[in-house]
Protein backbone atom coordinates (compact mmCIF):
# COMPACT_ATOMS: atom_id res chain seq x y z
CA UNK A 1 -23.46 59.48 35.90
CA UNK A 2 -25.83 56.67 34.36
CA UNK A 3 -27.63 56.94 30.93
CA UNK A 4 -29.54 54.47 29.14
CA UNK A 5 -29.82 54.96 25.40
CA UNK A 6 -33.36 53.16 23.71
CA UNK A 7 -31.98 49.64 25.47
CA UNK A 8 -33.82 46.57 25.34
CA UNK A 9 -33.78 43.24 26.95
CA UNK A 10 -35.46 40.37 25.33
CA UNK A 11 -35.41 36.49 26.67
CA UNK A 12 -36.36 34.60 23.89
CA UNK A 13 -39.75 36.39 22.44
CA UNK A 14 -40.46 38.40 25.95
CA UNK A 15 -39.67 41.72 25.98
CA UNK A 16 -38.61 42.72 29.77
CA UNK A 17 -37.54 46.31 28.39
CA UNK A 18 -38.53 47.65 25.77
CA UNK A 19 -36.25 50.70 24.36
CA UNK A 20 -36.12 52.95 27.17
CA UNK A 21 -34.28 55.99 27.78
CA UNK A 22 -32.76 58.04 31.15
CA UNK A 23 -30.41 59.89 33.27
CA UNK A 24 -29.37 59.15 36.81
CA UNK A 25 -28.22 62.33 37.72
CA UNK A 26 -25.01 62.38 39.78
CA UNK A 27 -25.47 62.05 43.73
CA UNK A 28 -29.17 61.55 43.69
CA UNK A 29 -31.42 58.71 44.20
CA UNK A 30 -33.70 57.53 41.00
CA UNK A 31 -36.29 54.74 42.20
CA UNK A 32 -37.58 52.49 39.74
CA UNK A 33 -40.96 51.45 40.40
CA UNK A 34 -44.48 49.42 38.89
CA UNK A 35 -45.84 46.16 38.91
CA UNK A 36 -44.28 42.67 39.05
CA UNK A 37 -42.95 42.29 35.49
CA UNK A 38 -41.96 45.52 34.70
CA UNK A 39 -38.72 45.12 33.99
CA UNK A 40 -37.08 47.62 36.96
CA UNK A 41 -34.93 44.66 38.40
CA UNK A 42 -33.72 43.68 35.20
CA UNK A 43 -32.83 47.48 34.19
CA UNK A 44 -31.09 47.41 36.96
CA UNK A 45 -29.00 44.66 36.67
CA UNK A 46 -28.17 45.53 33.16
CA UNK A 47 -26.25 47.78 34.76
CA UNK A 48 -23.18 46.08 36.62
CA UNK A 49 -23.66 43.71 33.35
CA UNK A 50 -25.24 40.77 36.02
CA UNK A 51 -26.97 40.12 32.30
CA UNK A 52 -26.14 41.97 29.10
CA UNK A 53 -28.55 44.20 27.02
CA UNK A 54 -30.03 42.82 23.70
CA UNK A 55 -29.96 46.69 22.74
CA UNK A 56 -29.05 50.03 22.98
CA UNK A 57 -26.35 51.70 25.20
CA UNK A 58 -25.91 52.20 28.95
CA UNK A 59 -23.05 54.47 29.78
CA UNK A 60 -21.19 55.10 33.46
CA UNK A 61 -19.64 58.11 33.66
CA UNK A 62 -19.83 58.65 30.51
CA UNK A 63 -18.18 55.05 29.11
CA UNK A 64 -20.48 52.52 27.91
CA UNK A 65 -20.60 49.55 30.26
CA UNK A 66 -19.58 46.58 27.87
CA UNK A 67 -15.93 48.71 27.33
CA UNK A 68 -15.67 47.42 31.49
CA UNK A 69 -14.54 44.05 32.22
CA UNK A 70 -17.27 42.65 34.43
CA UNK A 71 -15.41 42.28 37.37
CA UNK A 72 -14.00 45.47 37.07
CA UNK A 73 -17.47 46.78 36.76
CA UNK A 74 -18.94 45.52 39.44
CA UNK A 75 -15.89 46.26 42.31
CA UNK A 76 -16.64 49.97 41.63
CA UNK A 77 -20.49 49.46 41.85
CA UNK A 78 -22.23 48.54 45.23
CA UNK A 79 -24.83 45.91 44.85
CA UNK A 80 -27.66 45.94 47.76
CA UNK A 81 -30.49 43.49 47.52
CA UNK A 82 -33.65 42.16 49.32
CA UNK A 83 -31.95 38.44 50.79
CA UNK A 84 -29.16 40.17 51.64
CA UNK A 85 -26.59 37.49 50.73
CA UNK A 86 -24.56 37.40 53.17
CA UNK A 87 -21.62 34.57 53.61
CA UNK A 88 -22.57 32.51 56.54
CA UNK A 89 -19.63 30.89 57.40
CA UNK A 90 -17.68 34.96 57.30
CA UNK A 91 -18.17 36.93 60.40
CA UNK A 92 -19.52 40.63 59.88
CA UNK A 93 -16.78 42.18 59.76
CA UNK A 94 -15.12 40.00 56.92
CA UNK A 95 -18.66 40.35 54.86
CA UNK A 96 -18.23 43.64 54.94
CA UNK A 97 -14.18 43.42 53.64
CA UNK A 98 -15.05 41.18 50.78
CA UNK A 99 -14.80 43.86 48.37
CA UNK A 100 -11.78 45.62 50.10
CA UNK A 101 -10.30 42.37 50.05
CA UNK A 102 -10.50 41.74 46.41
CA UNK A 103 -8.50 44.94 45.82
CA UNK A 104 -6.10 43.86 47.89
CA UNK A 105 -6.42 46.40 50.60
CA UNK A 106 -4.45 45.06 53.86
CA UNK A 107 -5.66 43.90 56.54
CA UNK A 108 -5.57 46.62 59.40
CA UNK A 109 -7.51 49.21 56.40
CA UNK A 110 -10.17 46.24 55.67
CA UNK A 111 -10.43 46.06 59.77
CA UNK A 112 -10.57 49.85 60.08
CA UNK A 113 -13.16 50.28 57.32
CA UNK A 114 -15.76 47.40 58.63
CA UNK A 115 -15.78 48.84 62.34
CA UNK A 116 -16.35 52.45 60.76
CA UNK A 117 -19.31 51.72 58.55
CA UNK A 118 -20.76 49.45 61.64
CA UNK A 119 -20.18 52.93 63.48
CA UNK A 120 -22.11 54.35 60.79
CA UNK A 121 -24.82 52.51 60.37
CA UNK A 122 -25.70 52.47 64.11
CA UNK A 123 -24.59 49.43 65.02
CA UNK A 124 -21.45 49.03 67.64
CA UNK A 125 -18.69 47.51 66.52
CA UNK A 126 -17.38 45.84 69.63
CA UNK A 127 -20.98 43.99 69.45
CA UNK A 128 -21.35 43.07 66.02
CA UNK A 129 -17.84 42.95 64.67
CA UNK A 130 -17.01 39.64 65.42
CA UNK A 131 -21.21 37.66 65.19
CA UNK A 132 -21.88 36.32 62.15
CA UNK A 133 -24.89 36.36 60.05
CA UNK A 134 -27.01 33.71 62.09
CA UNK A 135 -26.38 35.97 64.85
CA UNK A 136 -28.31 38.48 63.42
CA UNK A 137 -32.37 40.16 63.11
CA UNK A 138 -33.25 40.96 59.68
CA UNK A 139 -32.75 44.46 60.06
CA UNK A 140 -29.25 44.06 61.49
CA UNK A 141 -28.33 41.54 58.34
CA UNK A 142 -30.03 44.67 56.25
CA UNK A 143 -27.73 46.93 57.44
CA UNK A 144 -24.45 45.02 57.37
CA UNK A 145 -25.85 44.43 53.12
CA UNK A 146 -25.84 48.05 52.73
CA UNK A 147 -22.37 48.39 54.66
CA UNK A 148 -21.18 45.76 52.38
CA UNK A 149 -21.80 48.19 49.61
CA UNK A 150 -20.50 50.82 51.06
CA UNK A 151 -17.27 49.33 52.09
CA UNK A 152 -14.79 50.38 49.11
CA UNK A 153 -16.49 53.55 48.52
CA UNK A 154 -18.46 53.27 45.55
CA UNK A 155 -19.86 56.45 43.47
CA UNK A 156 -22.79 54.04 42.57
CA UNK A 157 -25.36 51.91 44.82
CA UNK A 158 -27.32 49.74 43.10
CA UNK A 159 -30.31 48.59 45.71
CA UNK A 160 -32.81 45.56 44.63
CA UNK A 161 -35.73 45.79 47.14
CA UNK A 162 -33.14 45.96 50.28
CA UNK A 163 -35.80 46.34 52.87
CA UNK A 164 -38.65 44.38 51.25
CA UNK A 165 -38.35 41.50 53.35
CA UNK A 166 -38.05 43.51 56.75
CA UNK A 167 -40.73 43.97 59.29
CA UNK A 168 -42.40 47.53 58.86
CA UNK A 169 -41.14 48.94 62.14
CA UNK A 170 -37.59 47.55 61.40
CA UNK A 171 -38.50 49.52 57.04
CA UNK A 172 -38.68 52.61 58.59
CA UNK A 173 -35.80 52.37 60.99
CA UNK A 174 -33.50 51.62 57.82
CA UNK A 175 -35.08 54.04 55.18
CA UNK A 176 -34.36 56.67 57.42
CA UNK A 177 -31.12 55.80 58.56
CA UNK A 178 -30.63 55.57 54.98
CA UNK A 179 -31.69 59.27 54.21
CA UNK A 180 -29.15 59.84 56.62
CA UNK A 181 -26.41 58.22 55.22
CA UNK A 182 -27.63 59.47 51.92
CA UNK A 183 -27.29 63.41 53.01
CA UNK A 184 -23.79 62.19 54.39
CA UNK A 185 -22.21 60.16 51.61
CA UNK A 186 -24.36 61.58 48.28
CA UNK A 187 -24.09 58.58 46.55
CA UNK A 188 -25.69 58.11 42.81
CA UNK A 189 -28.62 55.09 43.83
CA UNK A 190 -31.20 53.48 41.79
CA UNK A 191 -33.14 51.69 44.28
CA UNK A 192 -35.86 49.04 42.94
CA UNK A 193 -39.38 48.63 44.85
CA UNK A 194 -42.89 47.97 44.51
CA UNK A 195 -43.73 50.25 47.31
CA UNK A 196 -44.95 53.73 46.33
CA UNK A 197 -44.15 55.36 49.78
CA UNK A 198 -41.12 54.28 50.00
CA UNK A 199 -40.09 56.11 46.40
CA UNK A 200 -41.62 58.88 47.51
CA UNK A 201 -39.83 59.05 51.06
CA UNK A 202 -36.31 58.30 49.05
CA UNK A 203 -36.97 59.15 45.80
CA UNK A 204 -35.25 62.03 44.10
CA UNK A 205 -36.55 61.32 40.86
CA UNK A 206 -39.47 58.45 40.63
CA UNK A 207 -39.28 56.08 36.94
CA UNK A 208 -42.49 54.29 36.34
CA UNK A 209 -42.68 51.59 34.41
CA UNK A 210 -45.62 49.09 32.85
CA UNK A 211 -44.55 46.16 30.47
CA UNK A 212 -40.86 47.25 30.01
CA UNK A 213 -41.56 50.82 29.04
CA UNK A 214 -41.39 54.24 31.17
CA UNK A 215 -45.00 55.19 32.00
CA UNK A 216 -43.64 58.67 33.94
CA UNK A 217 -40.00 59.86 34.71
CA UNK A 218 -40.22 63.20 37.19
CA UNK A 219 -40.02 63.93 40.34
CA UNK A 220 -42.49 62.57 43.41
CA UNK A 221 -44.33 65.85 43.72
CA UNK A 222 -45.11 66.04 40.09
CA UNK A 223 -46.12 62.19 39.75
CA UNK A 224 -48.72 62.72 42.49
CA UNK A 225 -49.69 66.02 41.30
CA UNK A 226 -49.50 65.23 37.61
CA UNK A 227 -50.54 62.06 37.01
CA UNK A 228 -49.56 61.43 33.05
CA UNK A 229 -52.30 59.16 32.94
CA UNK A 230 -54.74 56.45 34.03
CA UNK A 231 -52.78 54.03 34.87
CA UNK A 232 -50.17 56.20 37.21
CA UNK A 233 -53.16 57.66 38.42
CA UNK A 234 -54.80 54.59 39.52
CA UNK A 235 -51.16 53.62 40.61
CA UNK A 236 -50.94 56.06 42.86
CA UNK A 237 -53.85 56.01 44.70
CA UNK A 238 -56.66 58.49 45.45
CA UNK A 239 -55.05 59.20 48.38
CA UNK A 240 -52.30 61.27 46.73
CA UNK A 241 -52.56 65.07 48.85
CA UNK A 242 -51.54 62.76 51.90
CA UNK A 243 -48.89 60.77 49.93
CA UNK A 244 -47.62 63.84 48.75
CA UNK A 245 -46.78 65.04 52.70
CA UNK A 246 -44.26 62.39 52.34
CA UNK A 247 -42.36 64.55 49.65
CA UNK A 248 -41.76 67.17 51.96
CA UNK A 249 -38.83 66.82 54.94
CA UNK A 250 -39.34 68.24 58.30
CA UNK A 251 -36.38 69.72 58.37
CA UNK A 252 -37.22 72.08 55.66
CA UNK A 253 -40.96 73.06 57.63
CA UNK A 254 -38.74 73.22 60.97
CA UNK A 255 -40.34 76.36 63.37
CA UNK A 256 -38.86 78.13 66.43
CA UNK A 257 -40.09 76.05 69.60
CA UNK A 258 -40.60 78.03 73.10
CA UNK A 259 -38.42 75.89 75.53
CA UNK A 260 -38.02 76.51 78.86
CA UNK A 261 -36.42 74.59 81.73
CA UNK A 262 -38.89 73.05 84.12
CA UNK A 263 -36.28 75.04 86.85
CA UNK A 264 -37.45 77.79 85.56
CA UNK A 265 -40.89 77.58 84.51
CA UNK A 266 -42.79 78.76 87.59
CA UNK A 267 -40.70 82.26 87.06
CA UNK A 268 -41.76 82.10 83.45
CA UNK A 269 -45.39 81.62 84.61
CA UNK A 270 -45.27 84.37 86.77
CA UNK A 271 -44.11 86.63 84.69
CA UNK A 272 -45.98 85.89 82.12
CA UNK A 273 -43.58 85.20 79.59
CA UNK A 274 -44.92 81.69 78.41
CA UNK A 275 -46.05 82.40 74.61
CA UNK A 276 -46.05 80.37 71.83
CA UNK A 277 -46.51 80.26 68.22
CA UNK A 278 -47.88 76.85 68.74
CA UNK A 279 -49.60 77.47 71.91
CA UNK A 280 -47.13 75.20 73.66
CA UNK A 281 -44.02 75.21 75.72
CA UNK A 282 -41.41 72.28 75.28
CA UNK A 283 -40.12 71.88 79.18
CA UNK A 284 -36.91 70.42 79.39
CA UNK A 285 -34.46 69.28 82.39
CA UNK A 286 -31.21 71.28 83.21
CA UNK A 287 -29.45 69.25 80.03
CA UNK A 288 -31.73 70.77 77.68
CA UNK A 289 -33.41 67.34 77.27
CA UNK A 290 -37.05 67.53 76.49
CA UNK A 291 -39.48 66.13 79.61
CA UNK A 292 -42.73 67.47 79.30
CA UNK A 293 -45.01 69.76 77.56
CA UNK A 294 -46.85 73.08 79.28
CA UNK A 295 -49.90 74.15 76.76
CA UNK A 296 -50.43 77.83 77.13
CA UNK A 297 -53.73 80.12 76.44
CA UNK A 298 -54.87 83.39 76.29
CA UNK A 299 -58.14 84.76 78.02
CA UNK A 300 -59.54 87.84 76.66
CA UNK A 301 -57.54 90.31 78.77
CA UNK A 302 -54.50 89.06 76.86
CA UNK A 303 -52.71 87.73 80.29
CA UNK A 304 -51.28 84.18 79.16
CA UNK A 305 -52.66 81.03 81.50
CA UNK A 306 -51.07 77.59 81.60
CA UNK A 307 -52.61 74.50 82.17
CA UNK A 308 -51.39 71.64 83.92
CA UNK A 309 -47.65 70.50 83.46
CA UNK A 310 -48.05 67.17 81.25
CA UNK A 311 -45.09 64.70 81.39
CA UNK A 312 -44.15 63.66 78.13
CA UNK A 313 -41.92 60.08 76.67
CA UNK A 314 -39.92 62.28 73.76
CA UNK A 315 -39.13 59.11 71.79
CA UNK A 316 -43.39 59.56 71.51
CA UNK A 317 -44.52 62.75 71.11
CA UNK A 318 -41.65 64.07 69.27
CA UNK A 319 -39.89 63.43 65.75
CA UNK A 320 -36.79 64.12 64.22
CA UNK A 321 -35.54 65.86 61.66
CA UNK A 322 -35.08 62.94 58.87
CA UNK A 323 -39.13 62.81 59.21
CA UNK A 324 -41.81 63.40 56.51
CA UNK A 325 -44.29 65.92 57.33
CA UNK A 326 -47.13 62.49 56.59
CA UNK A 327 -44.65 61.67 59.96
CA UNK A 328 -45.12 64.82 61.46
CA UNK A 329 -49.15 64.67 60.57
CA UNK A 330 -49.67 61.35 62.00
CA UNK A 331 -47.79 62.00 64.83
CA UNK A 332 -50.01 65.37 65.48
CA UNK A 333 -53.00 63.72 64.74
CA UNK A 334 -52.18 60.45 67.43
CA UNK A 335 -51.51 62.92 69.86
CA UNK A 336 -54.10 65.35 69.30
CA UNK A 337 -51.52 68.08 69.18
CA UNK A 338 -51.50 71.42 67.33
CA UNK A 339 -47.70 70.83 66.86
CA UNK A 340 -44.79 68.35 68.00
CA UNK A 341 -41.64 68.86 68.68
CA UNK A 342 -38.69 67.81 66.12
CA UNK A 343 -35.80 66.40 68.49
CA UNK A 344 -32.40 64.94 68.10
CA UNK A 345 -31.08 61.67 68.77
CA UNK A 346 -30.70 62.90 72.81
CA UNK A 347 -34.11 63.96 72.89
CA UNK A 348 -32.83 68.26 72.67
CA UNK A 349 -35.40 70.38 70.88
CA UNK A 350 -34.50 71.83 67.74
CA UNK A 351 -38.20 73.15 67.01
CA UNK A 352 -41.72 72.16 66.06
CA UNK A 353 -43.95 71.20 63.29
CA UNK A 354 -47.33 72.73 63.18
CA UNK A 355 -50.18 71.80 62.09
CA UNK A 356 -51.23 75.17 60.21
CA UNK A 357 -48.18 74.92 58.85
CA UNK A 358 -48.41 71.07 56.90
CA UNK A 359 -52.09 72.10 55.80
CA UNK A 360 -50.93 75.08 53.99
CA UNK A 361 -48.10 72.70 52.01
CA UNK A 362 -50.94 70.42 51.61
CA UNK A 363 -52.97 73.25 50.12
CA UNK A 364 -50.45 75.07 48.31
CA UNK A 365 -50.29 74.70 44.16
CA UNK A 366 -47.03 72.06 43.22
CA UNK A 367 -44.14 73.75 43.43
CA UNK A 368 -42.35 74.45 39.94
């Protein structure tokens, strides 16, 4: 989808990038990453030709970039970065049309298309439609940026550091609901950061770079793994077995949880039918929405005995499915859990994550 070809980028007699060479493969997200100065912003915005290449060739779909008009370029590219930019005097829903409005899309479609991306990206749009962006928290203004992109449909999403300037709390909220959208839409990103978590949690493919040149180009499991040398090492941290958990999506580790509703758990108790991988029970009200947890035991006879009901806040104890297993770790660890449940947005069980289960991928040789 995107290829650079030995391109360079000089201002004056600095060197920002100095002949490198890649692939963004089709529907995956590549996240450039290394110290200020790099030069992974301005690879990036060599791209939609915000400057031009002193250089080499970068190709779209297999046409070399300068053979676009800029314009035309860019209104097929969406463009996501860290201030956001959005117009202040536009309400939400026209920042959002801008792009649909340059290619002359009418008016009803633009309408149609902000209120569905709003829908999208979890915010309502008979609440936001109409505010505009003085009205909003940084993480809302985040979100109507990447719905900006989005709006005409774009194969390509360029993203400059679009959640560097949010709160953590708020980071997580979007990088997730961006995993989400990104399993939805597959859109081909490259996504600028300086935050090594965060290109592991999104990355597809990580690209490294020191003083303009590509220090490692793989994948996050092999970066951490595989080190290529001193400086990624040092880069990423000694910590890397527990940066690595962040590779790995819950989803993927997901195990069969024992649910039970709390109607029916003193029958269950009686009859000794309360067993569990995990050694608990997820109790849950007549909706199938989780409540609280029942830990279960065995003595030596082999007859199962339950402790005490203990009431539970989902939303705390349990995860979802978009999660890391470093989530799913430091949310066993917090509670002082052997597992926790994985839930969905209503707070129904879909299964658990166990601890035995993330130290074995912990333990286990990178996967080839």
């Amino acid at each position: 989808m995107i290829e650079f070809e030995n391109v360079i980028k000089r201002f004056d007699t600095f060197t920002a990038v100095d002949s490198i060479s890649f692939t963004v493969p089709e529907g995956e997200v590549t996240v450039l990453i290394g110290p200020s100065g790099c030069g992974k912003t301005t690879s990036l915005r060599l791209i939609n030709r915000m400057i031009e290449p002193t250089g080499g060739y970068i190709r779209v779909q297999g046409r070399p970039v300068k053979s676009f008009r800029p314009e035309e370029l860019r209104r097929g590219i969406g463009y996501v970065i860290q201030s956001v930019g959005l117009l202040p005097h536009m309400s939400v829903r026209d920042n959002i049309g801008i792009v649909p409005r340059l290619l002359r899309w009418e008016k009803e479609r633009r309408h149609r298309r902000a209120d569905e991306l709003l829908q999208m990206i979890g915010l309502d749009p008979e609440t936001y439609r109409d505010k505009y962006p003085h009205q909003l928290s940084g993480g809302e203004a985040q979100r109507i940026g990447v719905a900006r992109a989005l709006a005409a449909n774009p194969p390509i999403l360029l993203m400059d550091e679009p959640f560097g300037a949010v709160d953590p709390l708020n980071r997580e909220v979007l990088q997730k609901e961006f995993l989400k959208l990104q399993r939805k839409l597959k859109k081909t990103v490259i996504f600028v950061t300086h935050d090594l978590d965060e290109a592991i949690r999104l990355g597809d493919q990580i690209i490294l770079m020191q003083a303009g040149a590509i220090v490692q180009h793989d994948t996050p499991e092999r970066i951490l793994a595989e080190p290529a040398n001193q400086f990624v090492r040092d880069f990423v941290g000694t910590d890397r077995a527990l940066k690595r958990l962040s590779c790995f999506s819950v989803e993927d580790y997901l195990q069969e949880a024992m649910t039970v509703p709390e109607s029916e758990l003193r029958q269950a108790r009686r009859s000794g039918k309360l067993v569990s991988g995990s050694g608990i029970v997820w109790v849950t009200d007549h909706d199938g929405v989780l409540q609280a947890m029942q830990r279960v035991t065995g003595n030596p006879e082999g007859e199962p005995l339950s402790e005490p009901l203990s009431r539970i806040v989902p939303a705390e104890v349990g995860i979802n499915s978009y999660s890391t297993l470093r989530d799913a770790l430091s949310r066993i660890l917090g509670q002082g859990l052997p597992a926790v449940p994985v839930i969905d947005d209503s707070d129904h069980v879909l299964g658990e994550i166990r601890l035995a289960d993330i130290e074995e991928v912990n333990q286990s040789e990178l996967t080839r």
